[in-house]
PDB file of N, CA and C in Angstrom:
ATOM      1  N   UNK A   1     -34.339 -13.662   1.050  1.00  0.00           N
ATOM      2  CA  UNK A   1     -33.685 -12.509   0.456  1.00  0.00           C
ATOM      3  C   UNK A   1     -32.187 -12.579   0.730  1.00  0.00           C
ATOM      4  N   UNK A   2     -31.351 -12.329  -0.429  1.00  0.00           N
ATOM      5  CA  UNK A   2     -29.898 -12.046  -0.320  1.00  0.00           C
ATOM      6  C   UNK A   2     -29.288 -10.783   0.161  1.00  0.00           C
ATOM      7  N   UNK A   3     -28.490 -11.229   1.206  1.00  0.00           N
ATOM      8  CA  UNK A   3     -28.230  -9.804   2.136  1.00  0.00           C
ATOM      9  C   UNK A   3     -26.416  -9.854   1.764  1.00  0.00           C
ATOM     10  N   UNK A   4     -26.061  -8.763   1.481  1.00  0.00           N
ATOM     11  CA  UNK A   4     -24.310  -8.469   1.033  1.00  0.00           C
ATOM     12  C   UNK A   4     -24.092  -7.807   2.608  1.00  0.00           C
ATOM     13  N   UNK A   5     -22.435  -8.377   3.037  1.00  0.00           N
ATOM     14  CA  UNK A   5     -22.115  -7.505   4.292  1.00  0.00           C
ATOM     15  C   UNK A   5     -21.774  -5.636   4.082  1.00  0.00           C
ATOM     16  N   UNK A   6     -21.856  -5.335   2.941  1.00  0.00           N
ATOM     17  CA  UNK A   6     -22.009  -4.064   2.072  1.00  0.00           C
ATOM     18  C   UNK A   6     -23.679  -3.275   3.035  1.00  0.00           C
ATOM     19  N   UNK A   7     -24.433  -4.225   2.304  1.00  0.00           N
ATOM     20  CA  UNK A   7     -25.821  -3.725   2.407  1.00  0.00           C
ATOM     21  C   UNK A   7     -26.044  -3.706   3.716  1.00  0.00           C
ATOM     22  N   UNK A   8     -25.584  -4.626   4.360  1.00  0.00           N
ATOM     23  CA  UNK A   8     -26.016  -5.089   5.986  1.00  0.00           C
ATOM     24  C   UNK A   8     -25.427  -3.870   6.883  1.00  0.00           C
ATOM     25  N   UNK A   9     -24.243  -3.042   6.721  1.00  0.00           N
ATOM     26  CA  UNK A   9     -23.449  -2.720   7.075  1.00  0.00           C
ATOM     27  C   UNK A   9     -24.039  -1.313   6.979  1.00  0.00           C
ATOM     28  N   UNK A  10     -24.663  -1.016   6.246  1.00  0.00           N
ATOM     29  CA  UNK A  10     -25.415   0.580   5.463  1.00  0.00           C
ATOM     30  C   UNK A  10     -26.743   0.389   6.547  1.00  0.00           C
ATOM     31  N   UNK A  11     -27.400  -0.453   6.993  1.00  0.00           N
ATOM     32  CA  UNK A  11     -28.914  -0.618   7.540  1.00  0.00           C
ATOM     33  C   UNK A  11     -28.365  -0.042   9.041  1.00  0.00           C
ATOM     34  N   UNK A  12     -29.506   0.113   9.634  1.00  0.00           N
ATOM     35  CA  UNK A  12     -29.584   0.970  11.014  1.00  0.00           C
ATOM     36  C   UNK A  12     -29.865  -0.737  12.051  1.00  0.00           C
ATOM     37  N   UNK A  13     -29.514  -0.380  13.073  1.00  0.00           N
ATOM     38  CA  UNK A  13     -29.804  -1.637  13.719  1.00  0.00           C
ATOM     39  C   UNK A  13     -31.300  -1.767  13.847  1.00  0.00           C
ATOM     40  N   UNK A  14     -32.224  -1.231  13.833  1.00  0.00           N
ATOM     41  CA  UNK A  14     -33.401  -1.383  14.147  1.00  0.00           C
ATOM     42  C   UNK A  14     -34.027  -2.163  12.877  1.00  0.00           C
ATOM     43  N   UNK A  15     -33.317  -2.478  11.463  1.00  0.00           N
ATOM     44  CA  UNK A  15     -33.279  -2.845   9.982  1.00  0.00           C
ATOM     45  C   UNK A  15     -32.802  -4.347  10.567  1.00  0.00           C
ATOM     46  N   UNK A  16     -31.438  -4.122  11.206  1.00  0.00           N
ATOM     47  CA  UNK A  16     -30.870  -5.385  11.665  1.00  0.00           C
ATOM     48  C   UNK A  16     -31.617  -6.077  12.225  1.00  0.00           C
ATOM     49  N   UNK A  17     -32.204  -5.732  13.532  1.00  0.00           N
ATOM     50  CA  UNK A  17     -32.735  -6.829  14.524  1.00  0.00           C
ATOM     51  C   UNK A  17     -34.212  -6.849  13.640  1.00  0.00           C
ATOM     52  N   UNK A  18     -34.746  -6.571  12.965  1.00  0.00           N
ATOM     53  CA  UNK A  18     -35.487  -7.349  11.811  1.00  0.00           C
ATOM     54  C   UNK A  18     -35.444  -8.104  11.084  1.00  0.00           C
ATOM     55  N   UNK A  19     -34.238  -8.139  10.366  1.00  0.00           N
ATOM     56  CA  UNK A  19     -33.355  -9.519   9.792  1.00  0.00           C
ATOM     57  C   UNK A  19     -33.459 -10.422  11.375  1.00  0.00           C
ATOM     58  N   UNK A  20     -32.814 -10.317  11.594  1.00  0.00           N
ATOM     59  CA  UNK A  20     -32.464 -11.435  13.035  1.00  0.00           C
ATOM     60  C   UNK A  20     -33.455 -11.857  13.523  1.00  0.00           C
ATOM     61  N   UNK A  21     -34.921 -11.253  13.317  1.00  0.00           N
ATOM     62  CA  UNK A  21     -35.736 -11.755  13.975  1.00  0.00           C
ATOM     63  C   UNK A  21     -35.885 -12.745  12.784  1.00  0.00           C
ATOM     64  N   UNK A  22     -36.221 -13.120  11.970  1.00  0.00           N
ATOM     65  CA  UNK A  22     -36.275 -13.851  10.902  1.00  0.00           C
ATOM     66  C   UNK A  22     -35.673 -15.077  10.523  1.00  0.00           C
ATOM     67  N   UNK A  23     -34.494 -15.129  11.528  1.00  0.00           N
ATOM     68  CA  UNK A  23     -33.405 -16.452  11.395  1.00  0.00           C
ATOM     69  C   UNK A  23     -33.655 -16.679  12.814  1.00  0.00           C
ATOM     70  N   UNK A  24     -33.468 -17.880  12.311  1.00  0.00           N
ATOM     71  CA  UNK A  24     -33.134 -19.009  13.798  1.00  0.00           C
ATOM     72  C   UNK A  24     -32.091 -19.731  13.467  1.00  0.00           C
ATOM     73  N   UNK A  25     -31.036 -19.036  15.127  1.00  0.00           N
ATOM     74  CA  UNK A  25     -29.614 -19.440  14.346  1.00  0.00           C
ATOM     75  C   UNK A  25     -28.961 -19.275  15.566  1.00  0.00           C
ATOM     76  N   UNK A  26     -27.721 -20.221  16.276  1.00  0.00           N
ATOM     77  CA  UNK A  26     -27.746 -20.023  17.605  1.00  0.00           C
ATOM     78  C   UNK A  26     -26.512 -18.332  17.550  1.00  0.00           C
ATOM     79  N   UNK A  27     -26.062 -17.976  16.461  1.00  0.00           N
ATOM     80  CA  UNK A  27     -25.583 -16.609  16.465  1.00  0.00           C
ATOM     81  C   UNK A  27     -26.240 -15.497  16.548  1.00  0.00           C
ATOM     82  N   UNK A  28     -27.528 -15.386  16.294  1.00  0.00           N
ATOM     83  CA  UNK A  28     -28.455 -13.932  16.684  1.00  0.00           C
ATOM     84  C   UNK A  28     -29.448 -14.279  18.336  1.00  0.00           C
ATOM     85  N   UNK A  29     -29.169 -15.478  18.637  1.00  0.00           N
ATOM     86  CA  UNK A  29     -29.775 -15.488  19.804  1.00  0.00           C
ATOM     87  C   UNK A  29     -29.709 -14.237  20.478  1.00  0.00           C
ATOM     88  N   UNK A  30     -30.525 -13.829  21.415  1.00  0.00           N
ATOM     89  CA  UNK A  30     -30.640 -12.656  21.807  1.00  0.00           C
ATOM     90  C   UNK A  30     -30.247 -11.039  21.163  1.00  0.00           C
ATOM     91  N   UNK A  31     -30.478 -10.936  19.862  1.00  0.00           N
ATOM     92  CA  UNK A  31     -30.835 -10.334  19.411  1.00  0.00           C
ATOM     93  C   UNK A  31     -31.289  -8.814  19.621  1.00  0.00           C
ATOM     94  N   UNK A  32     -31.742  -8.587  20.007  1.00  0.00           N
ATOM     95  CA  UNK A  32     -32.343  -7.894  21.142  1.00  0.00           C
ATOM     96  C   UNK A  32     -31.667  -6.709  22.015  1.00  0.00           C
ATOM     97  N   UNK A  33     -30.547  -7.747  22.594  1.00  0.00           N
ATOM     98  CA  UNK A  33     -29.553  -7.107  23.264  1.00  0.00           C
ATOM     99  C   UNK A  33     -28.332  -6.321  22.315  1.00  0.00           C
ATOM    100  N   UNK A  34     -28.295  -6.603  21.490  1.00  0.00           N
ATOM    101  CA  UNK A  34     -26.644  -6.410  20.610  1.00  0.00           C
ATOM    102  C   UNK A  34     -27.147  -5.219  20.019  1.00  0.00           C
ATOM    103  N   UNK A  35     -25.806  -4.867  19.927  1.00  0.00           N
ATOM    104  CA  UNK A  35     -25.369  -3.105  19.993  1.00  0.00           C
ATOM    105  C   UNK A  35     -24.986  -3.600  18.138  1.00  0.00           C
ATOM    106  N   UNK A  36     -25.062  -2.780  17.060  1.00  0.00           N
ATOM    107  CA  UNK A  36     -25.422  -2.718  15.635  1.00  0.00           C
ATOM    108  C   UNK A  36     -24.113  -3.443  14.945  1.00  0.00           C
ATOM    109  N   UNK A  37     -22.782  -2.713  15.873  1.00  0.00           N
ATOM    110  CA  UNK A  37     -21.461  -4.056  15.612  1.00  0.00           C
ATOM    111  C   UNK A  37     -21.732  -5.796  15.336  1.00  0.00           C
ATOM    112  N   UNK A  38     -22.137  -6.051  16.965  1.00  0.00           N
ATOM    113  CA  UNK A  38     -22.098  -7.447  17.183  1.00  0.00           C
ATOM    114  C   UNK A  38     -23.319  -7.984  16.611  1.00  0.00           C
ATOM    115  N   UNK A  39     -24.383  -7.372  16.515  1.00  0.00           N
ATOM    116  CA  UNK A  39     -25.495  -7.587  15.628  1.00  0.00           C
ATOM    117  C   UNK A  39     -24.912  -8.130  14.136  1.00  0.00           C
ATOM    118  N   UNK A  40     -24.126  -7.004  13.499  1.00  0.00           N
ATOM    119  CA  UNK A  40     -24.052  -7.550  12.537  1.00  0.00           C
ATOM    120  C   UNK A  40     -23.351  -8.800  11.670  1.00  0.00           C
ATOM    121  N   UNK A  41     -22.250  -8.653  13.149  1.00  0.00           N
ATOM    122  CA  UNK A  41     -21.194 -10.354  12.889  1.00  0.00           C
ATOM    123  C   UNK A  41     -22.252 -11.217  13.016  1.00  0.00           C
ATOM    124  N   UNK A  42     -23.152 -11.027  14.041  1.00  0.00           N
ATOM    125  CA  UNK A  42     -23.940 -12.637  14.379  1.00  0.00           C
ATOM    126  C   UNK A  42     -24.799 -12.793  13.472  1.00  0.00           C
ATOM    127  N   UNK A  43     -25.295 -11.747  12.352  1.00  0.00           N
ATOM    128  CA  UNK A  43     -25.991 -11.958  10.934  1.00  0.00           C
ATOM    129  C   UNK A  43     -25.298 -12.529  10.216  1.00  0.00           C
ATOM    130  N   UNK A  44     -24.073 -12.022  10.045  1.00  0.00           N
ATOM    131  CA  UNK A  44     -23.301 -12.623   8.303  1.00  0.00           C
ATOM    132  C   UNK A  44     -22.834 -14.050   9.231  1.00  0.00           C
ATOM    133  N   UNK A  45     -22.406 -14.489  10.496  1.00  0.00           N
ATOM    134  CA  UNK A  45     -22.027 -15.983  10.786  1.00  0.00           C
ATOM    135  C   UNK A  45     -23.491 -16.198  10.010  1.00  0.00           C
ATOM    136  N   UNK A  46     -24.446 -15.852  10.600  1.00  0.00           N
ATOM    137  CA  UNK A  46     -26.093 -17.267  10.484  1.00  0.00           C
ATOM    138  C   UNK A  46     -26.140 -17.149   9.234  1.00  0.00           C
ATOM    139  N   UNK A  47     -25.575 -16.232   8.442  1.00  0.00           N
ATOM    140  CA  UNK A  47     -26.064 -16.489   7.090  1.00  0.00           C
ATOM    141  C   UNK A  47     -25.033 -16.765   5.921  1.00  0.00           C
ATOM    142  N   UNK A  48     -23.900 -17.101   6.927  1.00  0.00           N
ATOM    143  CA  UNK A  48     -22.483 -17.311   6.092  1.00  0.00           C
ATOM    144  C   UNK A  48     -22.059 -16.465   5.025  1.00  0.00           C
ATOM    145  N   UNK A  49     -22.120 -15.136   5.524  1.00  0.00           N
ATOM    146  CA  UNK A  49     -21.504 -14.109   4.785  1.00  0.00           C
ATOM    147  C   UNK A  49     -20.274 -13.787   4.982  1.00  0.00           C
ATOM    148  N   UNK A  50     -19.296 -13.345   3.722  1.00  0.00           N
ATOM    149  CA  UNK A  50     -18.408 -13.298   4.437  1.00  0.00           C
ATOM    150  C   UNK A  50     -17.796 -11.736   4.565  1.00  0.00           C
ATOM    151  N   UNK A  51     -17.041 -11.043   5.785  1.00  0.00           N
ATOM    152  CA  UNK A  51     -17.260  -9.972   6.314  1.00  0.00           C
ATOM    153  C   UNK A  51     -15.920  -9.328   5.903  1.00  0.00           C
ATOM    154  N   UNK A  52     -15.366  -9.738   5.150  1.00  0.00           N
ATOM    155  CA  UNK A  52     -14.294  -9.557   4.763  1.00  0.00           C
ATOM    156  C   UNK A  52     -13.859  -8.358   3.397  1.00  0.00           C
ATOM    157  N   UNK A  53     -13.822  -7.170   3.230  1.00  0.00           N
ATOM    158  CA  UNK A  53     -14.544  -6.407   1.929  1.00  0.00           C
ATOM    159  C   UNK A  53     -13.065  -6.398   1.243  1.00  0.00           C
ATOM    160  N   UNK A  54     -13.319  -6.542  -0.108  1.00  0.00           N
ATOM    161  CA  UNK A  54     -12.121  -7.153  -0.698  1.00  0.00           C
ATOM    162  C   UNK A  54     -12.251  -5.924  -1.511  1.00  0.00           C
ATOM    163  N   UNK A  55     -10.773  -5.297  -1.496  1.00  0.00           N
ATOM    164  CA  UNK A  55      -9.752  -3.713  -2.041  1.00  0.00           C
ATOM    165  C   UNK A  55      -9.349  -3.975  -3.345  1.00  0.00           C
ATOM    166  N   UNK A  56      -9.603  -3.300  -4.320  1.00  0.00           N
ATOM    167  CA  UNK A  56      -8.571  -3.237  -5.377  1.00  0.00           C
ATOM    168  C   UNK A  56      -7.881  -1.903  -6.030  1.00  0.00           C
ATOM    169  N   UNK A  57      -7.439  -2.430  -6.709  1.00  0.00           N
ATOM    170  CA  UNK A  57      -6.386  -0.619  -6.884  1.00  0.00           C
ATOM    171  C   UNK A  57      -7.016  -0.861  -8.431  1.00  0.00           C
ATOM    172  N   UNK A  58      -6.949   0.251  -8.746  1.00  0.00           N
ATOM    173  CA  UNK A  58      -7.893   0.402 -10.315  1.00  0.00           C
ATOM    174  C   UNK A  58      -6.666   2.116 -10.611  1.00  0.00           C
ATOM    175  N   UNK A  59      -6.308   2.115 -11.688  1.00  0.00           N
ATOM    176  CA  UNK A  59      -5.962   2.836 -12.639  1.00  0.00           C
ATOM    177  C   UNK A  59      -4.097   3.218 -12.205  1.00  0.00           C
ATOM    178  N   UNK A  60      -3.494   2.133 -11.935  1.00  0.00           N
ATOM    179  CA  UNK A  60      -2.118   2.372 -10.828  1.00  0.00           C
ATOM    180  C   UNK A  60      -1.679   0.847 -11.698  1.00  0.00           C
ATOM    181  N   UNK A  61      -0.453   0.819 -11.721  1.00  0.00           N
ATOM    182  CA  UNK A  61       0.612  -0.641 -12.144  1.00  0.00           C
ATOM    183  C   UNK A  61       1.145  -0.684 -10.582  1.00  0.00           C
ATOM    184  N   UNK A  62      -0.169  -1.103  -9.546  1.00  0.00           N
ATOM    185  CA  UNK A  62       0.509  -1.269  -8.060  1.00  0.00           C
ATOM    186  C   UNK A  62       1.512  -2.069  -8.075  1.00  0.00           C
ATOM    187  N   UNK A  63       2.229  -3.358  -9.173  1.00  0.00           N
ATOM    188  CA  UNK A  63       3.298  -3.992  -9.309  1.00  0.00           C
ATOM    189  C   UNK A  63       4.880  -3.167  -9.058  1.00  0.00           C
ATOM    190  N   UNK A  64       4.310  -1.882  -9.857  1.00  0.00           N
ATOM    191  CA  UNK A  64       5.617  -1.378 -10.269  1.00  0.00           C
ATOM    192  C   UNK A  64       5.662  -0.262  -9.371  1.00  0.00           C
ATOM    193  N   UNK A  65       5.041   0.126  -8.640  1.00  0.00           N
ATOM    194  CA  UNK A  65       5.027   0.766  -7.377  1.00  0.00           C
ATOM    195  C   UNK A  65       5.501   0.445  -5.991  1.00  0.00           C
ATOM    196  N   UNK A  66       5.442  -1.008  -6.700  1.00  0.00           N
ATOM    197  CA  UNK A  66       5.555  -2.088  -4.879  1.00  0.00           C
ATOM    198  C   UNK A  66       7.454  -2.144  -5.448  1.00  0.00           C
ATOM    199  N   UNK A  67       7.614  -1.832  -6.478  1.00  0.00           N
ATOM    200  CA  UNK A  67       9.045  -2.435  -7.381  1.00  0.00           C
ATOM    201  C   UNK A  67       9.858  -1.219  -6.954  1.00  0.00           C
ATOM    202  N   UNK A  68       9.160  -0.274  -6.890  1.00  0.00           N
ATOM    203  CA  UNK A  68      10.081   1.069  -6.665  1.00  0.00           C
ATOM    204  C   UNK A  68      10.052   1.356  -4.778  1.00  0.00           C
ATOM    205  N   UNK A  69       9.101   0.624  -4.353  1.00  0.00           N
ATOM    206  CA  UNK A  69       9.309   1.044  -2.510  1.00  0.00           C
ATOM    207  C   UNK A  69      10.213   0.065  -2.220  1.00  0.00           C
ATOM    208  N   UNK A  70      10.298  -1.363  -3.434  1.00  0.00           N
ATOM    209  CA  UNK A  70      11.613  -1.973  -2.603  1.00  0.00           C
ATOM    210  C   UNK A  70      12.946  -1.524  -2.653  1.00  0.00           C
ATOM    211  N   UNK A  71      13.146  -1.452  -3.863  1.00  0.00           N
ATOM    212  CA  UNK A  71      14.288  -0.095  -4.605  1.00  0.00           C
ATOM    213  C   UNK A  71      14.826   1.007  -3.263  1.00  0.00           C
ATOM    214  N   UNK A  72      13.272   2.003  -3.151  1.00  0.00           N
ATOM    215  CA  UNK A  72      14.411   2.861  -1.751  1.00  0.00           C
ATOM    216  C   UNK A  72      14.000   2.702  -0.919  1.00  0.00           C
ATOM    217  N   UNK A  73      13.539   0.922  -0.599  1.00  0.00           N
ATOM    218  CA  UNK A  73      14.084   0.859   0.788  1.00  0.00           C
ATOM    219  C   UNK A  73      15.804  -0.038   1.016  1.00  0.00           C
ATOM    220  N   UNK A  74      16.374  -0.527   0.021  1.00  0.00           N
ATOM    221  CA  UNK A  74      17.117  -0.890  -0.271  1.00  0.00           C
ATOM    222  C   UNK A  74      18.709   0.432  -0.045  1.00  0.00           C
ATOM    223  N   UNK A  75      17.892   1.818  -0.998  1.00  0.00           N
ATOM    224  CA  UNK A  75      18.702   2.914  -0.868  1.00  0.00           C
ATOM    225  C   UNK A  75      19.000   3.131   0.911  1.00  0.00           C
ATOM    226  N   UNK A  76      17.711   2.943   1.190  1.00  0.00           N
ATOM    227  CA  UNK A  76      17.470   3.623   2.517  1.00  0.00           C
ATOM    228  C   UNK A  76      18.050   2.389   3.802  1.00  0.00           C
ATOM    229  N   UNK A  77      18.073   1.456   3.229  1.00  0.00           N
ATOM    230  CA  UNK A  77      19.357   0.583   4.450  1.00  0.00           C
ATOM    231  C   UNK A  77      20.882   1.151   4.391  1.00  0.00           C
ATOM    232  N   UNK A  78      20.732   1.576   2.827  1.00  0.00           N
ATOM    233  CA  UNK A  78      22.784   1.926   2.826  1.00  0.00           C
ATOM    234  C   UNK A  78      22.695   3.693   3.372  1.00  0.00           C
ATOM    235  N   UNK A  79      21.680   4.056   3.232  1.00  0.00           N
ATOM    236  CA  UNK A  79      21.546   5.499   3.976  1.00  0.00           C
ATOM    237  C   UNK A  79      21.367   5.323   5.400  1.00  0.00           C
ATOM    238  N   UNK A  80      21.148   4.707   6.120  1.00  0.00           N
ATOM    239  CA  UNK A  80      21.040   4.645   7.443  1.00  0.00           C
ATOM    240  C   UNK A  80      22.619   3.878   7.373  1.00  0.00           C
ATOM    241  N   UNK A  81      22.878   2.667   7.043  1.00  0.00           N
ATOM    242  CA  UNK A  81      24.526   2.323   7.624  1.00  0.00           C
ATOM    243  C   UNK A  81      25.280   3.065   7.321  1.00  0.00           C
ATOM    244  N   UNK A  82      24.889   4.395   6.598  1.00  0.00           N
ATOM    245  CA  UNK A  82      26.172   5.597   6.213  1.00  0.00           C
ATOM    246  C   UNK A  82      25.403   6.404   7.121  1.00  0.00           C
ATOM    247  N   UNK A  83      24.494   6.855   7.836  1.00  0.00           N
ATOM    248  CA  UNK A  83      24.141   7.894   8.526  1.00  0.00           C
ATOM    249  C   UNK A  83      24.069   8.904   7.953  1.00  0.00           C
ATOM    250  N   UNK A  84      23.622   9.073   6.702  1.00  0.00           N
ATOM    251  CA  UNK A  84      23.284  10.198   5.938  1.00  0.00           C
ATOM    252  C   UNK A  84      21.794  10.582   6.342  1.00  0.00           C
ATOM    253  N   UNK A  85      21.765  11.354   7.597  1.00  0.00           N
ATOM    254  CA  UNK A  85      20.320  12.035   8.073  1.00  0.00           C
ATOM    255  C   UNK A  85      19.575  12.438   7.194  1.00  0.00           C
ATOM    256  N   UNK A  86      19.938  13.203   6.159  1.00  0.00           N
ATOM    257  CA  UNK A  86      19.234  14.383   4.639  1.00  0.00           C
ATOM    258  C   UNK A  86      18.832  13.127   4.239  1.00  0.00           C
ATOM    259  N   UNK A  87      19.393  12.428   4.036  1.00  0.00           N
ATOM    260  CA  UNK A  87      18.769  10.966   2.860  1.00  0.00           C
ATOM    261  C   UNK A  87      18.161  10.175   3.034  1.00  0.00           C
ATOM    262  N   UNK A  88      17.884   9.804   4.746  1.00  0.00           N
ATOM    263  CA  UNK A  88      17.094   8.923   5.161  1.00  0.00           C
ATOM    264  C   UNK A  88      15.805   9.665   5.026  1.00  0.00           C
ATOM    265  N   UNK A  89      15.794  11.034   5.571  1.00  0.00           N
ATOM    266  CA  UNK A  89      14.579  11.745   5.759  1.00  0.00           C
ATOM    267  C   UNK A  89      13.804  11.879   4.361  1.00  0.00           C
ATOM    268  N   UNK A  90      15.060  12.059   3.341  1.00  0.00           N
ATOM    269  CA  UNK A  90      14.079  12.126   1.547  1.00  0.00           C
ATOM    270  C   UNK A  90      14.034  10.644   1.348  1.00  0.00           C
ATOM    271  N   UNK A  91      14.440   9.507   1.416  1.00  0.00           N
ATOM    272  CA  UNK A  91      13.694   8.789   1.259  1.00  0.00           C
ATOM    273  C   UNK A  91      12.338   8.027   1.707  1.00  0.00           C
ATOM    274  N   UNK A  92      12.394   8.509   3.248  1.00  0.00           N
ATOM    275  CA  UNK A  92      10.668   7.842   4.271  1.00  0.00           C
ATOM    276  C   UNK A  92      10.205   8.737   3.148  1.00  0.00           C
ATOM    277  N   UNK A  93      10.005   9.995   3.258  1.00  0.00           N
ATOM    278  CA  UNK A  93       9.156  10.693   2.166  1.00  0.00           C
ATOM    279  C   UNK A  93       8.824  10.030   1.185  1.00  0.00           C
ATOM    280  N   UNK A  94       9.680   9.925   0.210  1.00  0.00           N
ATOM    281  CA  UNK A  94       9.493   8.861  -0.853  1.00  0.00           C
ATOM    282  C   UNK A  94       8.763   7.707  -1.156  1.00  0.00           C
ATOM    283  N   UNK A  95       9.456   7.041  -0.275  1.00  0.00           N
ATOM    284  CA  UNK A  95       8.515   5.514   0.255  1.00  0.00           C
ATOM    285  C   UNK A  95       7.224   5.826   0.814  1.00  0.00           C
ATOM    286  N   UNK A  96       6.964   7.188   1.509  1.00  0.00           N
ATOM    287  CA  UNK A  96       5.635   6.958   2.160  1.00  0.00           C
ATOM    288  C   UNK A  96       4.469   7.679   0.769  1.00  0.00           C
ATOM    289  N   UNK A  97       5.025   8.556  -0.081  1.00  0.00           N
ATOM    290  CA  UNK A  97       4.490   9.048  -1.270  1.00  0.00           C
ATOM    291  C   UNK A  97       3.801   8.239  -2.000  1.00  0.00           C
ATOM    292  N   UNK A  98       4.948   7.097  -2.253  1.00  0.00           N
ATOM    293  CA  UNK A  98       4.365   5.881  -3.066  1.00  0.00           C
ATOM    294  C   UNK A  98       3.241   5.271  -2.378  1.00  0.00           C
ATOM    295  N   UNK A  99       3.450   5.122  -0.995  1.00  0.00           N
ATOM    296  CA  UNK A  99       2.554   4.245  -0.468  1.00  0.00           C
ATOM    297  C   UNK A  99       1.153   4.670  -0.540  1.00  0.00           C
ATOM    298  N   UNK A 100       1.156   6.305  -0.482  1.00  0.00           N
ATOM    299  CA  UNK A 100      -0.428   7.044  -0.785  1.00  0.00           C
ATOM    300  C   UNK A 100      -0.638   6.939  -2.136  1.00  0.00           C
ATOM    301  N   UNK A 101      -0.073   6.822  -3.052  1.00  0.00           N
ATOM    302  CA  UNK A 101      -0.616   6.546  -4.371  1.00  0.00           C
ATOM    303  C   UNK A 101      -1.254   5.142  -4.265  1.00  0.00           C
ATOM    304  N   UNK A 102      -0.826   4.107  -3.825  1.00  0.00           N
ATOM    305  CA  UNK A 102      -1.502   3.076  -3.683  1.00  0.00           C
ATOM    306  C   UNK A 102      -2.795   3.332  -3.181  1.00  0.00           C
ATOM    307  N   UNK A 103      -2.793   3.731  -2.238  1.00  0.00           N
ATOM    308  CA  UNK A 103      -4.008   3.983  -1.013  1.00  0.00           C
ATOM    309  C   UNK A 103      -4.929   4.433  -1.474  1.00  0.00           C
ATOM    310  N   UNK A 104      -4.442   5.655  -2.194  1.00  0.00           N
ATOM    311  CA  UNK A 104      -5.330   6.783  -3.237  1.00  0.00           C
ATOM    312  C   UNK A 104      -5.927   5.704  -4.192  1.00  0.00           C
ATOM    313  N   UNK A 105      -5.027   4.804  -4.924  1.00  0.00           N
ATOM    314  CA  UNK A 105      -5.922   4.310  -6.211  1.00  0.00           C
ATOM    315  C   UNK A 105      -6.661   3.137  -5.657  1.00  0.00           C
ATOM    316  N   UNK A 106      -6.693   2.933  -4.387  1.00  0.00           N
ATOM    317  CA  UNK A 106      -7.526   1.490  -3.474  1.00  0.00           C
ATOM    318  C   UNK A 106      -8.922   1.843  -3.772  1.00  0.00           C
ATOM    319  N   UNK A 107      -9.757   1.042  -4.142  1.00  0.00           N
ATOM    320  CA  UNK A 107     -11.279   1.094  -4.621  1.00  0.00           C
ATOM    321  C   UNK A 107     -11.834   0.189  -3.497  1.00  0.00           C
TER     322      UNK A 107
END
């Protein structure tokens, strides 16, 4: 049976060390002992999964978002070597705004 680190990740350890009993693999050795974390790395090694869950941004031009945080951070170097306090403070805002729209449209 094909196991996703998705699916593996949703199961209770007592699901886990059922899988594990099932492989012979020197990564679930003791089995038994492992707490539902390390359980589950030593599944996806024996079964060469990879644990890595890959993000995408869906309904956002994250290009032109990443185009505008370089923009004021650019503003925001000549606002700090002028010491304009008001301007540094509206731009982190800014820059950090954008950055939750990203975050927000992360799937």
């Amino acid at each position: 049976m094909e196991h996703t680190f998705v699916e593996l990740k949703k199961k209770t350890v007592a699901e886990l060390r059922e899988i594990a009993k099932g492989i012979e693999h020197e990564a679930v050795q003791g089995y038994s002992q492992l707490n539902k974390e390390h359980l589950l790395v030593a599944i996806c090694k024996a079964l060469n999964i990879d644990t890595h869950v890959h993000h995408e941004v869906k309904g956002l031009n994250k290009a032109g978002v990443k185009a505008r945080i370089k923009v004021l951070k650019e503003k925001l170097a000549t606002a700090i070597a002028a010491g304009d306090r008001k301007q540094i403070k509206f731009l982190h805002r800014q820059i950090h705004k954008q950055k939750r729209q990203i975050h927000k449209a992360t799937v």
